[in-house]
N, C-alpha and C. Protein backbone atom coordinates (compact mmCIF):
# COMPACT_ATOMS: atom_id res chain seq x y z
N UNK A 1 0.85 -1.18 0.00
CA UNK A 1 0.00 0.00 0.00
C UNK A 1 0.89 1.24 0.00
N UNK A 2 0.58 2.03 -0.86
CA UNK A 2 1.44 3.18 -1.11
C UNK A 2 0.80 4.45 -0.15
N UNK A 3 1.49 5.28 0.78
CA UNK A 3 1.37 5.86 1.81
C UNK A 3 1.57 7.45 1.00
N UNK A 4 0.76 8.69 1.14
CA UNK A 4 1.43 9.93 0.15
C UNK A 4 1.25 10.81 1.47
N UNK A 5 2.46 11.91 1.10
CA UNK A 5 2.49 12.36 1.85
C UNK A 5 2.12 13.71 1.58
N UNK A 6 0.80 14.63 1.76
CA UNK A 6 -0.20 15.59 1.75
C UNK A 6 -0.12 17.02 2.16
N UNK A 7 -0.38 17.75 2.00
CA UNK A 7 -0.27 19.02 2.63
C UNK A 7 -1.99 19.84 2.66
N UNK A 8 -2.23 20.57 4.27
CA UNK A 8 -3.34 20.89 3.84
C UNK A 8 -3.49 22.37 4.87
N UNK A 9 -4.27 23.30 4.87
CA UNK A 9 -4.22 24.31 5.92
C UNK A 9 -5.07 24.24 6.59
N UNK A 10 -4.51 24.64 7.86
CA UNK A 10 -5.31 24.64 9.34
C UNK A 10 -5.14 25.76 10.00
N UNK A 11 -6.17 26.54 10.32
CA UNK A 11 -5.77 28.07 11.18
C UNK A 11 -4.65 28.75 10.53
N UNK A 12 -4.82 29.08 9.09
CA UNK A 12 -4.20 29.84 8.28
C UNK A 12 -2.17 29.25 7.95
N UNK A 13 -2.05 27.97 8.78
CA UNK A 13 -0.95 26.84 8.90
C UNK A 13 -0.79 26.31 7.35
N UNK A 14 0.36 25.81 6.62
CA UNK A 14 0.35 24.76 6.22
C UNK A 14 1.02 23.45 7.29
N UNK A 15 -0.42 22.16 7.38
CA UNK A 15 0.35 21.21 7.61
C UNK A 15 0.22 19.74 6.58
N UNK A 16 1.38 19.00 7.33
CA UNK A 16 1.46 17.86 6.79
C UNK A 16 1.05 16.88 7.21
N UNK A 17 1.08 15.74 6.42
CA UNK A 17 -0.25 14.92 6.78
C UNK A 17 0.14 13.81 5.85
N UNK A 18 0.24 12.28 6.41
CA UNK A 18 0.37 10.77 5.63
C UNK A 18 -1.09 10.51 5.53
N UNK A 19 -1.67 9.97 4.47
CA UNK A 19 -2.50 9.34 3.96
C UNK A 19 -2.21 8.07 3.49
N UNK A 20 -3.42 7.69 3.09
CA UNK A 20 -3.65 6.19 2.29
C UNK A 20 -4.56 5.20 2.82
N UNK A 21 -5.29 4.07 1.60
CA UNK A 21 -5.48 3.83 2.29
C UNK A 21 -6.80 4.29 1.56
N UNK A 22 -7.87 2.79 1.70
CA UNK A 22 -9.16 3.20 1.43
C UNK A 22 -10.70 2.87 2.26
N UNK A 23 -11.78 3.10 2.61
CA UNK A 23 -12.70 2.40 3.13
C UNK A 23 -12.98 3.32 4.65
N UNK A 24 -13.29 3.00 5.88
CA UNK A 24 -13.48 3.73 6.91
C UNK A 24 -12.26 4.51 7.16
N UNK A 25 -12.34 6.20 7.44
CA UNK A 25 -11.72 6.75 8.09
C UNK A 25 -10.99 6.50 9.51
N UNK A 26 -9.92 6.83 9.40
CA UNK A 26 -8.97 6.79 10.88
C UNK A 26 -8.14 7.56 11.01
N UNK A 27 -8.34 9.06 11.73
CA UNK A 27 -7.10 9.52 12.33
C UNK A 27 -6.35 9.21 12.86
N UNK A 28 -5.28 8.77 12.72
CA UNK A 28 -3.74 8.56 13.49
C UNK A 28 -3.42 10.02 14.38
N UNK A 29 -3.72 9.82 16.20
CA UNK A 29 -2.93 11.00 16.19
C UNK A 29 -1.84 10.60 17.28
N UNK A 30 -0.54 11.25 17.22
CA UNK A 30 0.48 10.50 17.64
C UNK A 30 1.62 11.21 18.07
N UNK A 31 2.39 10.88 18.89
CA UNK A 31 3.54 11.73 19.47
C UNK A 31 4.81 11.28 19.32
N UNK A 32 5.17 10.19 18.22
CA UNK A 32 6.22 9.41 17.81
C UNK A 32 7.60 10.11 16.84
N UNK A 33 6.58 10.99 16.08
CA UNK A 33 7.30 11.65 14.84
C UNK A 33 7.32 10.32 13.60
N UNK A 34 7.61 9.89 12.40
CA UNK A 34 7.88 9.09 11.34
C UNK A 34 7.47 7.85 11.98
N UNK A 35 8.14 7.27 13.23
CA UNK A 35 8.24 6.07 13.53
C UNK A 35 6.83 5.34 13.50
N UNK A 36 5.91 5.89 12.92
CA UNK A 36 5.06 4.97 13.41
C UNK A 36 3.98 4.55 11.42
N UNK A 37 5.05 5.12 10.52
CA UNK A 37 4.47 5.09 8.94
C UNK A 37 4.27 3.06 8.82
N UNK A 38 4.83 2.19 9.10
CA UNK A 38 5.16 0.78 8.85
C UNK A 38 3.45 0.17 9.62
N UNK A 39 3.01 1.08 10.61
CA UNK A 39 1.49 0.72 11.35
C UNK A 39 0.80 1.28 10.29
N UNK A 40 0.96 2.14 9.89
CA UNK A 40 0.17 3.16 8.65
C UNK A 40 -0.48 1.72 7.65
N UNK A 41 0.94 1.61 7.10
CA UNK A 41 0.99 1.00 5.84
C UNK A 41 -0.09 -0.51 6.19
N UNK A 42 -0.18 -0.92 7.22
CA UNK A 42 -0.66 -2.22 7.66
C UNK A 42 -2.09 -1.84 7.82
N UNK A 43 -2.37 -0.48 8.56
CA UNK A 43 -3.44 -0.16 8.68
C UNK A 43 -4.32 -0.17 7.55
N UNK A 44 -3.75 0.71 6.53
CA UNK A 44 -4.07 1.38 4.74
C UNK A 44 -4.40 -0.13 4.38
N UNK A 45 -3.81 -1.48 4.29
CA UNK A 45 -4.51 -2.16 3.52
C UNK A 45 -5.92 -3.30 4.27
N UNK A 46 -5.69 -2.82 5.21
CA UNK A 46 -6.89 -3.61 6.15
C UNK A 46 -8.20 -2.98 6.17
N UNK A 47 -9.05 -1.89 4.65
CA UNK A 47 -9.70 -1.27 4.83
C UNK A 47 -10.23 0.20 5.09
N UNK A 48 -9.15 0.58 5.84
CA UNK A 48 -9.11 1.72 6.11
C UNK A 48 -8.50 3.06 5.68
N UNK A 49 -9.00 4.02 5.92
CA UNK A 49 -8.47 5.16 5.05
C UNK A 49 -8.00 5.84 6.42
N UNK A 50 -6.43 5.75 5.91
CA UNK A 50 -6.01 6.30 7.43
C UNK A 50 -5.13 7.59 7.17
N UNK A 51 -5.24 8.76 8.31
CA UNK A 51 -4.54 10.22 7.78
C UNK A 51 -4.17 10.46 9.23
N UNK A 52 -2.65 10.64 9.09
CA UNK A 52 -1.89 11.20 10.83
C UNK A 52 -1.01 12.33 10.19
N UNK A 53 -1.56 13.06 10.60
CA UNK A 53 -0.55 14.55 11.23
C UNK A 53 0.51 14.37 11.56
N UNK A 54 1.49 15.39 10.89
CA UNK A 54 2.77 15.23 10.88
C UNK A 54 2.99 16.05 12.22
N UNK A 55 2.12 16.85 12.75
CA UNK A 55 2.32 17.57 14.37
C UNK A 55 0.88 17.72 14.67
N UNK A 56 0.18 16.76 15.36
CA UNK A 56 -0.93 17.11 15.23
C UNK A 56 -1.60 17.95 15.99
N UNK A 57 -2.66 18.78 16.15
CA UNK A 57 -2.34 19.86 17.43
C UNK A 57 -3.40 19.65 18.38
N UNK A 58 -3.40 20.36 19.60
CA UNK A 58 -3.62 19.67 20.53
C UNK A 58 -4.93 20.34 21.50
N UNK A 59 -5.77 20.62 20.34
CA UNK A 59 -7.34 20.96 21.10
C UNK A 59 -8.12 20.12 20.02
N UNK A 60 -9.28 20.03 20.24
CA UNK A 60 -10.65 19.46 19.46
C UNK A 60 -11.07 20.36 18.50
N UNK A 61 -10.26 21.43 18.11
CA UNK A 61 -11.05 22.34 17.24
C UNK A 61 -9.98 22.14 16.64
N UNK A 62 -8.79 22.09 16.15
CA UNK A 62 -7.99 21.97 15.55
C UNK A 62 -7.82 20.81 14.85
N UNK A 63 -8.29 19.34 15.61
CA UNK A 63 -8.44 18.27 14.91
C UNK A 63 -9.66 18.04 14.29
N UNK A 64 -11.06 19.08 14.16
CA UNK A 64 -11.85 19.12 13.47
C UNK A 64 -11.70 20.10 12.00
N UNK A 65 -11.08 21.11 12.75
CA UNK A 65 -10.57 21.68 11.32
C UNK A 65 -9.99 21.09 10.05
N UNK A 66 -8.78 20.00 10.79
CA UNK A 66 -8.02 19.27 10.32
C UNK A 66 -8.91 18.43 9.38
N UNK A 67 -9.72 18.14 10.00
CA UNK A 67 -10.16 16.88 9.20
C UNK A 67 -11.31 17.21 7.71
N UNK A 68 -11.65 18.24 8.14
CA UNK A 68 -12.62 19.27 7.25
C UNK A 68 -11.62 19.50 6.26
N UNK A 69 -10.68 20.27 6.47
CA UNK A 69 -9.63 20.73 5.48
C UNK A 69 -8.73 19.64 4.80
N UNK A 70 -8.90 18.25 4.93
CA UNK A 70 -8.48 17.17 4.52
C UNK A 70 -9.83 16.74 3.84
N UNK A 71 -10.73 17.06 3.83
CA UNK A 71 -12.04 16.09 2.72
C UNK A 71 -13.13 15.57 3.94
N UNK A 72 -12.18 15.17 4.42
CA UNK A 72 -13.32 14.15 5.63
C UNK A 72 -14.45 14.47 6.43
N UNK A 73 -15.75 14.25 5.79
CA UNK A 73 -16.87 14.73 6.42
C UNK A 73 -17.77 13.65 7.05
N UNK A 74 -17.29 12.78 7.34
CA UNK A 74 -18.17 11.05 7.98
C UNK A 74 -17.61 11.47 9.00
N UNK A 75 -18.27 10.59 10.11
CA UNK A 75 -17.45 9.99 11.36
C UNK A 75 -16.18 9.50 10.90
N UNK A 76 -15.24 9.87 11.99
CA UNK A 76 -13.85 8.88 12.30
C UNK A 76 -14.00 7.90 13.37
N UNK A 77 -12.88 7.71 13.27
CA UNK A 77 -12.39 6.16 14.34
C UNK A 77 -10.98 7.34 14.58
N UNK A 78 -10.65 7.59 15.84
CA UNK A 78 -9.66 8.28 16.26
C UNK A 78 -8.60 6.91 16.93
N UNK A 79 -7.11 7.40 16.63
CA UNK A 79 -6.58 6.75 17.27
C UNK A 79 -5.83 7.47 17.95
N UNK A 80 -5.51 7.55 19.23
CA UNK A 80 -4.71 8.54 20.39
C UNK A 80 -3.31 7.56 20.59
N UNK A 81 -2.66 8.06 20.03
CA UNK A 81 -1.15 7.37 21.16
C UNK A 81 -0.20 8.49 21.61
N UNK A 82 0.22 7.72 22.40
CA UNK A 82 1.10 8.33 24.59
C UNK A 82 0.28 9.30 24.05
N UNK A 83 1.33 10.81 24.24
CA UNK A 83 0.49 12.57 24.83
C UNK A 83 -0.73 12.64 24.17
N UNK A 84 -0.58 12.26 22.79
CA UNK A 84 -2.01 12.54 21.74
C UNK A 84 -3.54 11.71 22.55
N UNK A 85 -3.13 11.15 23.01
CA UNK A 85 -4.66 10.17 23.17
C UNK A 85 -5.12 11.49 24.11
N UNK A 86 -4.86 12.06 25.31
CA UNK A 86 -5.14 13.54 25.53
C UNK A 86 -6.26 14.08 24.82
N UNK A 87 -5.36 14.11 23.87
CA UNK A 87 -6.21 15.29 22.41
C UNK A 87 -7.43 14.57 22.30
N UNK A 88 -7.28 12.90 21.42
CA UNK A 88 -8.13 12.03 21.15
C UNK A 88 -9.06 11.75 22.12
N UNK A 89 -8.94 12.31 23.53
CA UNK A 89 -10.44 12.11 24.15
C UNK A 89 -11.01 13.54 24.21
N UNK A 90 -10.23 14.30 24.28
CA UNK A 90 -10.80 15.51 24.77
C UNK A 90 -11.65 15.94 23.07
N UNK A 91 -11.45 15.61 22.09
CA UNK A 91 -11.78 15.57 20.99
C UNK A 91 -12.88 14.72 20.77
N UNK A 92 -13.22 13.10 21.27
CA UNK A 92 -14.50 12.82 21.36
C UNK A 92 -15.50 13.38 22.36
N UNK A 93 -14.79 13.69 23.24
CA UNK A 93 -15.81 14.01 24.37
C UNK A 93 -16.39 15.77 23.56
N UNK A 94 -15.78 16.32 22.93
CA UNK A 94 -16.16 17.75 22.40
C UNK A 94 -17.26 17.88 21.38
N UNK A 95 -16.81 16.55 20.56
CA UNK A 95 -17.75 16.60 19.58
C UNK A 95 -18.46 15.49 19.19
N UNK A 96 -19.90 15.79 18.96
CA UNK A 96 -20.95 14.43 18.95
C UNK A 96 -20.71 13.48 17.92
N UNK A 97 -20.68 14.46 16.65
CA UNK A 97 -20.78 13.72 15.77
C UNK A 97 -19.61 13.43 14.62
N UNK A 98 -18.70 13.62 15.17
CA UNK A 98 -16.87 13.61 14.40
C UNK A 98 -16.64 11.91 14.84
N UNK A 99 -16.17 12.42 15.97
CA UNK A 99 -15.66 10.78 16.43
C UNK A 99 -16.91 9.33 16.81
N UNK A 100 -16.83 8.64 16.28
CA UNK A 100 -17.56 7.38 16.11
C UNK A 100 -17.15 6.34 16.96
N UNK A 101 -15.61 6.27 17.14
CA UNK A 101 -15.05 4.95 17.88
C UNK A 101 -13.70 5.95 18.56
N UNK A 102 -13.30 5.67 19.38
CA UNK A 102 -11.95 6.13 19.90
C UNK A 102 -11.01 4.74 20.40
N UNK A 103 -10.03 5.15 20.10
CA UNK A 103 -8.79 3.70 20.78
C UNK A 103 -7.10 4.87 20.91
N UNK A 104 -7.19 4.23 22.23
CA UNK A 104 -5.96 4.74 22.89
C UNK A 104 -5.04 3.91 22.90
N UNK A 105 -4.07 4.16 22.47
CA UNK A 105 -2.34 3.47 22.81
C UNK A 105 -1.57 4.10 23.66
N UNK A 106 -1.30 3.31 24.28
CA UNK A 106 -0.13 3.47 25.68
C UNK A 106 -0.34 5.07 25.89
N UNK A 107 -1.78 5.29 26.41
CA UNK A 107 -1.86 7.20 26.71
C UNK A 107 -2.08 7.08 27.95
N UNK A 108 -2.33 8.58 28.78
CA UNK A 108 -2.24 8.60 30.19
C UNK A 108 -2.91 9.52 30.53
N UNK A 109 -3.13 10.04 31.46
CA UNK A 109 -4.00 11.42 31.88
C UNK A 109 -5.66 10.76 32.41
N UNK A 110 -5.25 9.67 32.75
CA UNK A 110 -6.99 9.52 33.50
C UNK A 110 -7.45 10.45 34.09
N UNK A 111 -6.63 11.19 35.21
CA UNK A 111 -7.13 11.59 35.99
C UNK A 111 -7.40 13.14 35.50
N UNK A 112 -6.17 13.70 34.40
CA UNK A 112 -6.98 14.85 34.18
C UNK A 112 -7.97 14.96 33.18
N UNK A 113 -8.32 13.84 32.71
CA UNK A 113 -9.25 13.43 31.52
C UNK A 113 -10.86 13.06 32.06
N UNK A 114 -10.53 13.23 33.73
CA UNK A 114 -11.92 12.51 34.49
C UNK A 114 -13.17 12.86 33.56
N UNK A 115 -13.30 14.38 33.66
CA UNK A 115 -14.60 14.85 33.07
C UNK A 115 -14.88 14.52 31.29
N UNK A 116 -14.07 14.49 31.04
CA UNK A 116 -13.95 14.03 29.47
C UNK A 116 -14.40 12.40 29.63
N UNK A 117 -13.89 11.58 30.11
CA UNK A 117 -13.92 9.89 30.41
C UNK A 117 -15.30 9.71 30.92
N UNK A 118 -15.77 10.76 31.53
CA UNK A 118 -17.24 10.62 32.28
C UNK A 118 -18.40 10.87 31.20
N UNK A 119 -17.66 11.95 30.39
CA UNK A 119 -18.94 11.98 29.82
C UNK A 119 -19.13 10.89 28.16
N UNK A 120 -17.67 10.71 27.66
CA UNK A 120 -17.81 9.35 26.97
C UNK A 120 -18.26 7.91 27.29
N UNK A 121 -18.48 7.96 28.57
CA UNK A 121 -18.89 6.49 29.50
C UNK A 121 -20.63 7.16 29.61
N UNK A 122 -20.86 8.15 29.76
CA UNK A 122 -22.19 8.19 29.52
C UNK A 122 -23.19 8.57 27.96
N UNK A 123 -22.46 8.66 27.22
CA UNK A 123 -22.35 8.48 26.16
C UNK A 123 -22.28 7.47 25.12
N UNK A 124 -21.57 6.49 25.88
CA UNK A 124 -21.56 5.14 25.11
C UNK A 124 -20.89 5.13 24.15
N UNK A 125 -19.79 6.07 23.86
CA UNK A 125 -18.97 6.13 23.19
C UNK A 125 -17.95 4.56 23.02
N UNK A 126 -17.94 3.86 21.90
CA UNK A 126 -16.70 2.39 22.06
C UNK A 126 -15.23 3.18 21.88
N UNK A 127 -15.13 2.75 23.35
CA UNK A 127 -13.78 3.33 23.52
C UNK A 127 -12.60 1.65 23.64
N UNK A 128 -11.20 1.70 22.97
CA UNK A 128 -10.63 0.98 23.36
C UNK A 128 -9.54 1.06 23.88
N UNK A 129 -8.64 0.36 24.66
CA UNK A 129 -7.52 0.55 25.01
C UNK A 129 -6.36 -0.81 24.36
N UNK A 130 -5.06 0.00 24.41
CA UNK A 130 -3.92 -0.70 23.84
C UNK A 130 -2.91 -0.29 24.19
N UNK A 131 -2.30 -1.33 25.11
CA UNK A 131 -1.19 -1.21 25.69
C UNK A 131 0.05 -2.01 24.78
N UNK A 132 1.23 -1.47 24.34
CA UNK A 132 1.77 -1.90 23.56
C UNK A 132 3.07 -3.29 24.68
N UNK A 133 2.98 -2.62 25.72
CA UNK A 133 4.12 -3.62 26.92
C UNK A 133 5.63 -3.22 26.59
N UNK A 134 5.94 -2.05 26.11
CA UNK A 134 7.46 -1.65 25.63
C UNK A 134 8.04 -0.43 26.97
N UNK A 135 7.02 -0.79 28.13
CA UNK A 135 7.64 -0.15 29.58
C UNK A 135 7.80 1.35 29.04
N UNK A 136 6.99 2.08 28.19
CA UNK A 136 6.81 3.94 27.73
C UNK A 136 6.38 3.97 28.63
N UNK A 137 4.89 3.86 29.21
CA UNK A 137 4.21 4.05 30.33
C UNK A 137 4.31 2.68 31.00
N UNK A 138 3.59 3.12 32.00
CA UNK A 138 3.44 2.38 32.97
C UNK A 138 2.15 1.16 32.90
N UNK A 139 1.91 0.27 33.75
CA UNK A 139 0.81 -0.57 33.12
C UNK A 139 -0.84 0.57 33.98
N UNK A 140 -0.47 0.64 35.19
CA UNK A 140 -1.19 1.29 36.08
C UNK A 140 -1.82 2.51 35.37
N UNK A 141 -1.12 3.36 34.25
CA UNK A 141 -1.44 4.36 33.27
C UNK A 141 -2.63 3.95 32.76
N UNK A 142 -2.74 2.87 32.11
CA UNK A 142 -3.68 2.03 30.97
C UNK A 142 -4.63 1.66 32.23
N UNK A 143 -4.07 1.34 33.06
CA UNK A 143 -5.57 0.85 33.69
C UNK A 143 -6.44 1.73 34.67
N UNK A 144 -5.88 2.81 35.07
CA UNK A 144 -6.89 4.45 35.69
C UNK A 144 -7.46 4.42 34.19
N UNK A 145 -7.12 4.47 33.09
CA UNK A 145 -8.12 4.71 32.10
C UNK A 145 -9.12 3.89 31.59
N UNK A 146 -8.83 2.43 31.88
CA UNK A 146 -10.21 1.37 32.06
C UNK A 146 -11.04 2.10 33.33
N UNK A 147 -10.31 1.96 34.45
CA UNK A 147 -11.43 2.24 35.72
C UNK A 147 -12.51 3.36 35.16
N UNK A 148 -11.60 4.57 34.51
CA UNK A 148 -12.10 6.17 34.26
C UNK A 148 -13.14 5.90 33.45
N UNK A 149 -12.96 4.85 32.51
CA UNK A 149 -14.38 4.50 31.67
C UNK A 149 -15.68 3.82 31.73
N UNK A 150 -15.18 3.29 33.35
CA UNK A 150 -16.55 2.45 34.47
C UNK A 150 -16.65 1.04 33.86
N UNK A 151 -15.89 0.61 33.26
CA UNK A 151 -15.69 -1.18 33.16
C UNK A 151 -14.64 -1.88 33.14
N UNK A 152 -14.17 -1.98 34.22
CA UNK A 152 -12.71 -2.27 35.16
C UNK A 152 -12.54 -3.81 34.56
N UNK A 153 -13.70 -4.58 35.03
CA UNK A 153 -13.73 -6.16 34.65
C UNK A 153 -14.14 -6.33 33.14
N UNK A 154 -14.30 -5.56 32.21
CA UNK A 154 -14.79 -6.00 31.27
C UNK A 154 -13.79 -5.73 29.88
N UNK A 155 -12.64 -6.96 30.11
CA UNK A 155 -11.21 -6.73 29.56
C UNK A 155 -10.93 -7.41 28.16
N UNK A 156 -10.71 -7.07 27.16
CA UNK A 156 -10.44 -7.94 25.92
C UNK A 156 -8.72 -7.96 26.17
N UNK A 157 -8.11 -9.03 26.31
CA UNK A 157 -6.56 -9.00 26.28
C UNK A 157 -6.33 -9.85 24.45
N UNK A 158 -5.82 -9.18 23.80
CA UNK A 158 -5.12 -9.96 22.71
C UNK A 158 -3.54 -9.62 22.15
N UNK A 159 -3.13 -11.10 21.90
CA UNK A 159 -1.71 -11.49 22.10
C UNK A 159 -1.28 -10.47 20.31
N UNK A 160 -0.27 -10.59 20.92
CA UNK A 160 0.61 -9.82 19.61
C UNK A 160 2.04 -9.34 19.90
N UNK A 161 2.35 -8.18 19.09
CA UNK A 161 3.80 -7.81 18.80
C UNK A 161 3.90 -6.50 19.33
N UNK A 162 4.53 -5.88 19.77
CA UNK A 162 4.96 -4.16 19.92
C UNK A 162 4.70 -3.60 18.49
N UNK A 163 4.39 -3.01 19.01
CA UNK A 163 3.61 -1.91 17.38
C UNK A 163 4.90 -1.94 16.54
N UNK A 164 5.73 -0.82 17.10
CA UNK A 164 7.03 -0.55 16.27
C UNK A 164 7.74 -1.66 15.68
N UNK A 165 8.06 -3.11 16.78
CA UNK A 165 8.23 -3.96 15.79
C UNK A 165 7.50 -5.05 14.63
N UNK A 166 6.59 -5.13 14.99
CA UNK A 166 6.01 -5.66 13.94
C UNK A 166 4.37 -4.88 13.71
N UNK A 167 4.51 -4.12 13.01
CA UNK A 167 3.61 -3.29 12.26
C UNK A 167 2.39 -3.77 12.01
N UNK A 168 2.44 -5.01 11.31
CA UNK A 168 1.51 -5.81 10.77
C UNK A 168 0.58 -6.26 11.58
N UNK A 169 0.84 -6.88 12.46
CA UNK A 169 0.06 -7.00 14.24
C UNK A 169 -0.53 -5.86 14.58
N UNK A 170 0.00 -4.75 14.35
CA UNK A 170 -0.30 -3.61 15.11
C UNK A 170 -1.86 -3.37 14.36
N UNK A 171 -1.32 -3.27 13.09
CA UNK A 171 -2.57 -2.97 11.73
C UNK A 171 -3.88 -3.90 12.13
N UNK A 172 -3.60 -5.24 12.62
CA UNK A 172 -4.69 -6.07 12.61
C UNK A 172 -5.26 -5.77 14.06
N UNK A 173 -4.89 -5.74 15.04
CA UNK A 173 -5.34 -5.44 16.21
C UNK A 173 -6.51 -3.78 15.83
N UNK A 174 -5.71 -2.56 15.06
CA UNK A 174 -6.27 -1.90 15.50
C UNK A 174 -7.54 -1.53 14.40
N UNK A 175 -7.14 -2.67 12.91
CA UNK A 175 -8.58 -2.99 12.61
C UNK A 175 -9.42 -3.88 13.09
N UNK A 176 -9.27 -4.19 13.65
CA UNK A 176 -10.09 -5.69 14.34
C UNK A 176 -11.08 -4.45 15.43
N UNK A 177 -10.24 -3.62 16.09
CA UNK A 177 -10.87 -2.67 16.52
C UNK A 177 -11.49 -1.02 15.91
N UNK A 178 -11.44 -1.33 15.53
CA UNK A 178 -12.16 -0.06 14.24
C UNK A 178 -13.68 -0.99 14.11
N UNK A 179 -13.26 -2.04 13.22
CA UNK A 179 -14.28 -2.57 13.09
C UNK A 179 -14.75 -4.20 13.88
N UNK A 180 -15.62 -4.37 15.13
CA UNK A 180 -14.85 -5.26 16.08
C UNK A 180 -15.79 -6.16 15.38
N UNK A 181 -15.18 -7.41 15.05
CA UNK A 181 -15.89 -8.96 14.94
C UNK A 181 -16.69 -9.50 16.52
N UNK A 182 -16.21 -8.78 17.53
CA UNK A 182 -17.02 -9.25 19.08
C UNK A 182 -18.13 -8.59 19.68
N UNK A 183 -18.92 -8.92 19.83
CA UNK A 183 -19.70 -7.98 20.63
C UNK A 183 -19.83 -8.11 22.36
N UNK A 184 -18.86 -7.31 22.72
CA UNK A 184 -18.74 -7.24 23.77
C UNK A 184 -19.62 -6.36 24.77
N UNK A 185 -20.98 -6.36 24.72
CA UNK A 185 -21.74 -5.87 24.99
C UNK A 185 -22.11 -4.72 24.48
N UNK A 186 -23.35 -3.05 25.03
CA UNK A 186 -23.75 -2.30 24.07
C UNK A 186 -22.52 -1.07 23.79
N UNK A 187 -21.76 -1.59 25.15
CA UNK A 187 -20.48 -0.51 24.87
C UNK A 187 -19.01 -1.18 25.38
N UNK A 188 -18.55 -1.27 24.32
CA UNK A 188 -17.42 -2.37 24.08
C UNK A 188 -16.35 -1.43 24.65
N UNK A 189 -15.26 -1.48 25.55
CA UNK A 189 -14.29 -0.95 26.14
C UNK A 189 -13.23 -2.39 25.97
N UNK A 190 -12.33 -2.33 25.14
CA UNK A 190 -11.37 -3.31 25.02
C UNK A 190 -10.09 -3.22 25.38
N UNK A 191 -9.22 -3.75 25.82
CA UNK A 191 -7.96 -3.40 26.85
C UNK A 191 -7.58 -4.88 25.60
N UNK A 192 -6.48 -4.59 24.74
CA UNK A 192 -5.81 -5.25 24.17
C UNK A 192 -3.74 -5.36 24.31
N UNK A 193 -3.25 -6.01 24.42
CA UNK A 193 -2.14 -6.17 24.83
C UNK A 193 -1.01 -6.77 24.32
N UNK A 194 -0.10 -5.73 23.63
CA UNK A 194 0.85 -5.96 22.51
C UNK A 194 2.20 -6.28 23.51
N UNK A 195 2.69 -7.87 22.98
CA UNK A 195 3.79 -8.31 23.42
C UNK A 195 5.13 -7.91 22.49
């Protein structure tokens, strides 16, 4: 899958922006820099039309702009990893009808995210979690943000690879969650776990 790399304006900005990639939308938003194009590429052929910000910025109006000024007028599937997932809740919790699904990687801030986490748990927002196990954060990080979402016991663990090293794992886990084959009741909160 061929990945292009885009340019588009935001708050009078030019930014940049990886694409590719066809079928449901997915923001990539991320605090890695490059390292994370090889998840892209895995993502792009599993369906999805996936677009991450080359700096992505860090309120809910900026990642709506973003996405307007990129074409995208459906719901997304947001993906938050470490600082970005921040953005990625405070961004579903802002807006009703942008974000559709949210999934966090190895992010943190339960506690200053309470009111945001509260009102996606009453909301019914499918939120997931993904801990990659590469010791960035902590495990205790990932799990204030299960508690914060009010279904502590209600855990999907699936086996795999560290994102960075094997990409391909990464891609299937986080289509499997975009679009979930389980129904884990009316609001699916999944805690998945990359070895």
């Amino acid at each position: 899958m061929v990945l292009r790399e885009l340019t588009t304006t935001v708050r009078g900005r030019t930014e940049r922006y990886t694409a590719g990639g066809e079928g449901s939308p997915v923001l990539f938003l991320h605090d890695q820099g490059d390292s994370f194009r090889p998840a892209l590429e895995a993502m792009a052929t599993r369906g999805m039309r996936v677009l991450a910000p080359a700096r992505p910025g860090s309120d809910p109006e900026w990642v709506t702009e973003f996405l307007h000024s990129a074409g995208i007028r459906e719901p997304v599937a947001i993906v938050g990893h470490g600082l970005s997932g921040a953005v990625a809740v405070r961004t579903a919790h802002a807006t009703l009808h942008t974000v559709q699904r949210l999934i966090l990687i190895d992010s943190i801030g339960a506690s200053a995210l309470r009111t945001a986490l509260a009102g996606l748990r009453r909301r019914e927002l499918p939120v997931s979690l993904v801990w990659s196990a590469d010791r960035t954060w902590a495990w205790s990080a990932m799990n204030a943000l299960n508690l914060a979402l009010g279904q502590p016991g209600h855990v999907l663990v699936s086996a795999g690879q560290n994102w960075r090293r094997d990409p391909r794992a990464f891609g299937r886990i986080v289509g499997d969650l975009v679009r979930p084959r389980l129904n884990l009741g009316f609001r699916p909160v999944a805690l998945s776990v990359c070895r």
